[in-house]
Protein backbone atom coordinates (compact mmCIF):
# COMPACT_ATOMS: atom_id res chain seq x y z
CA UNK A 1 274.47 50.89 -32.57
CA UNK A 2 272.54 47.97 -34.62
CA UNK A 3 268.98 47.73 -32.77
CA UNK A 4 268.40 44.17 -32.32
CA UNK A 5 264.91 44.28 -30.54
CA UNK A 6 262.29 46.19 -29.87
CA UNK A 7 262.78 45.58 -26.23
CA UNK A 8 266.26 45.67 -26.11
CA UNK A 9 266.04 49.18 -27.86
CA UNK A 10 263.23 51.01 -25.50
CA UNK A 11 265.14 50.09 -22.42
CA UNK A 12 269.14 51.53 -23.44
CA UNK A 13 266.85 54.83 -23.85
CA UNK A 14 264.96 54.77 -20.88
CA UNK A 15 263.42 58.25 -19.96
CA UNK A 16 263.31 58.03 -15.67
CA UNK A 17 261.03 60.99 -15.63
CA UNK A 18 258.71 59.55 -18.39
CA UNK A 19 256.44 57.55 -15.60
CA UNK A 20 255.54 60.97 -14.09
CA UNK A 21 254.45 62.73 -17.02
CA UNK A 22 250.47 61.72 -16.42
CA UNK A 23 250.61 63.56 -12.66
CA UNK A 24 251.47 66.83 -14.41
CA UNK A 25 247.91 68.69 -14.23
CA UNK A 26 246.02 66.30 -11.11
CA UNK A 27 246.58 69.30 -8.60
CA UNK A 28 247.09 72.80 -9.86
CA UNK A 29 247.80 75.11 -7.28
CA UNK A 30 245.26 77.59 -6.90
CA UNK A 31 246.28 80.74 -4.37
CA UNK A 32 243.91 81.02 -1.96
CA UNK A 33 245.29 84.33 -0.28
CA UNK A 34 248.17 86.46 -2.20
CA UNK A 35 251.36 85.27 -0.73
CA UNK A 36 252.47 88.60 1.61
CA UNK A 37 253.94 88.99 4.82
CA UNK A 38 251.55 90.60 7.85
CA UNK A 39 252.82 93.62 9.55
CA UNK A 40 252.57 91.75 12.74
CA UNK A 41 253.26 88.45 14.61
CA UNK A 42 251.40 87.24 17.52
CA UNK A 43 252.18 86.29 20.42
CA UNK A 44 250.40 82.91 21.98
CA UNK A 45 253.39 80.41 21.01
CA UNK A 46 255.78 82.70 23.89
CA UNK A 47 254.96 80.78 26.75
CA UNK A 48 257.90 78.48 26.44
CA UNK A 49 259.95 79.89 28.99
CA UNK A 50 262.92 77.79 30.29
CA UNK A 51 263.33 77.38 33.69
CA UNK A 52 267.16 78.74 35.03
CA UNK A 53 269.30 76.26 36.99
CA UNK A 54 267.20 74.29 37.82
CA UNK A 55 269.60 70.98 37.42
CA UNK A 56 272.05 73.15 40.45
CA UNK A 57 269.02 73.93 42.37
CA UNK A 58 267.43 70.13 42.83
CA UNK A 59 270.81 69.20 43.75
CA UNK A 60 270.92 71.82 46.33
CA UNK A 61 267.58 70.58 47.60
CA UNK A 62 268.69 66.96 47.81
CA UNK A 63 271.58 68.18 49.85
CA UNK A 64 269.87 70.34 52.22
CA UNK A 65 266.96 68.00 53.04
CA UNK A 66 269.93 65.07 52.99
CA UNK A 67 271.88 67.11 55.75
CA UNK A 68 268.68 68.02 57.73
CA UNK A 69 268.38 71.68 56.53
CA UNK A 70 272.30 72.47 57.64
CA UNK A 71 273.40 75.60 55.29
CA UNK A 72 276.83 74.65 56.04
CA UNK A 73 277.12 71.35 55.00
CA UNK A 74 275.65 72.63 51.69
CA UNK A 75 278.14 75.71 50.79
CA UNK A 76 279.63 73.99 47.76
CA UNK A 77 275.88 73.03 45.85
CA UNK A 78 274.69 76.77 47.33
CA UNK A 79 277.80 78.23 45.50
CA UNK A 80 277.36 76.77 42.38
CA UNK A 81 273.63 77.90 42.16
CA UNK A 82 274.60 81.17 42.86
CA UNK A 83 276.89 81.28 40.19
CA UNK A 84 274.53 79.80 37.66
CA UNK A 85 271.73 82.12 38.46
CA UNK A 86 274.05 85.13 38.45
CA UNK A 87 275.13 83.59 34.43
CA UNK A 88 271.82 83.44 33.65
CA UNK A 89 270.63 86.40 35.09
CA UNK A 90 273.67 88.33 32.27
CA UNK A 91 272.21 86.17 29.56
CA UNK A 92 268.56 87.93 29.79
CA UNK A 93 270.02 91.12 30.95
CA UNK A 94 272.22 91.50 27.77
CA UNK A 95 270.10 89.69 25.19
CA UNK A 96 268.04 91.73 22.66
CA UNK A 97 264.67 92.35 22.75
CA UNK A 98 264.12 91.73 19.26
CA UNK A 99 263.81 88.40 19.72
CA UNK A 100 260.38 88.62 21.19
CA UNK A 101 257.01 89.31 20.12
CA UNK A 102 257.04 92.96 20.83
CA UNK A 103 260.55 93.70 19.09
CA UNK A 104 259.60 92.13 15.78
CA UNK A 105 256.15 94.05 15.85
CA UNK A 106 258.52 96.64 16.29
CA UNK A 107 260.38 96.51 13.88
CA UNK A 108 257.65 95.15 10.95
CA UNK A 109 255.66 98.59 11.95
CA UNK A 110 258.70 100.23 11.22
CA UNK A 111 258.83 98.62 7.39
CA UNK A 112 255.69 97.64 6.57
CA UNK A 113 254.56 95.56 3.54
CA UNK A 114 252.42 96.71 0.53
CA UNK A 115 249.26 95.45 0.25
CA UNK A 116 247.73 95.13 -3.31
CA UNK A 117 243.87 96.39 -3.34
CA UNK A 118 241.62 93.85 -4.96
């Protein structure tokens, strides 16, 4: 290919990456701390708990104070918060207990990491 300018020239071979070649040594990582798991998690961030039916159970309220505190008028909202808390009450019965703080303490005891003496 004839090169007919200078300009015309620098610009078919345009290098994209060539405008970040001057940001290559501003910030150098330096490693603070070596880069190694603990052998333990902690706990403060468990307080989220989530609150069971509680969608069924406001609607059961709203019915019962709506009806003047008559169980009978409210059988059908009643039955389906029953049946939600008895679901939710299999969920935490059958789930895990590695999930939590204690199981993966638990289980990071059981395998713990090598630490490298300075």
């Amino acid at each position: 290919m004839p090169r007919l300018t200078e300009a015309l020239h620098h610009r078919i071979h345009f290098d994209p990456m060539k405008k970040f070649t001057n940001y290559r040594s501003l910030y150098p990582y330096k490693q603070v701390l070596p880069a190694i798991l603990g052998n333990g998690v902690s706990g403060r961030r468990d307080n989220k708990k989530t609150h069971a039916c509680l969608q069924e159970m406001s609607l059961m309220l709203v019915c019962l104070k709506k009806h003047d505190f008559e169980q009978s008028r409210c059988e059908k909202e009643m039955e389906t918060f029953n049946e939600c808390l008895k679901q939710h009450e299999k969920i935490r019965v059958n789930s895990d207990d590695n999930s939590s703080t204690g199981g993966i303490n638990a289980m990071l005891s059981r395998y713990p990491q090598p630490h490298q003496k300075d």
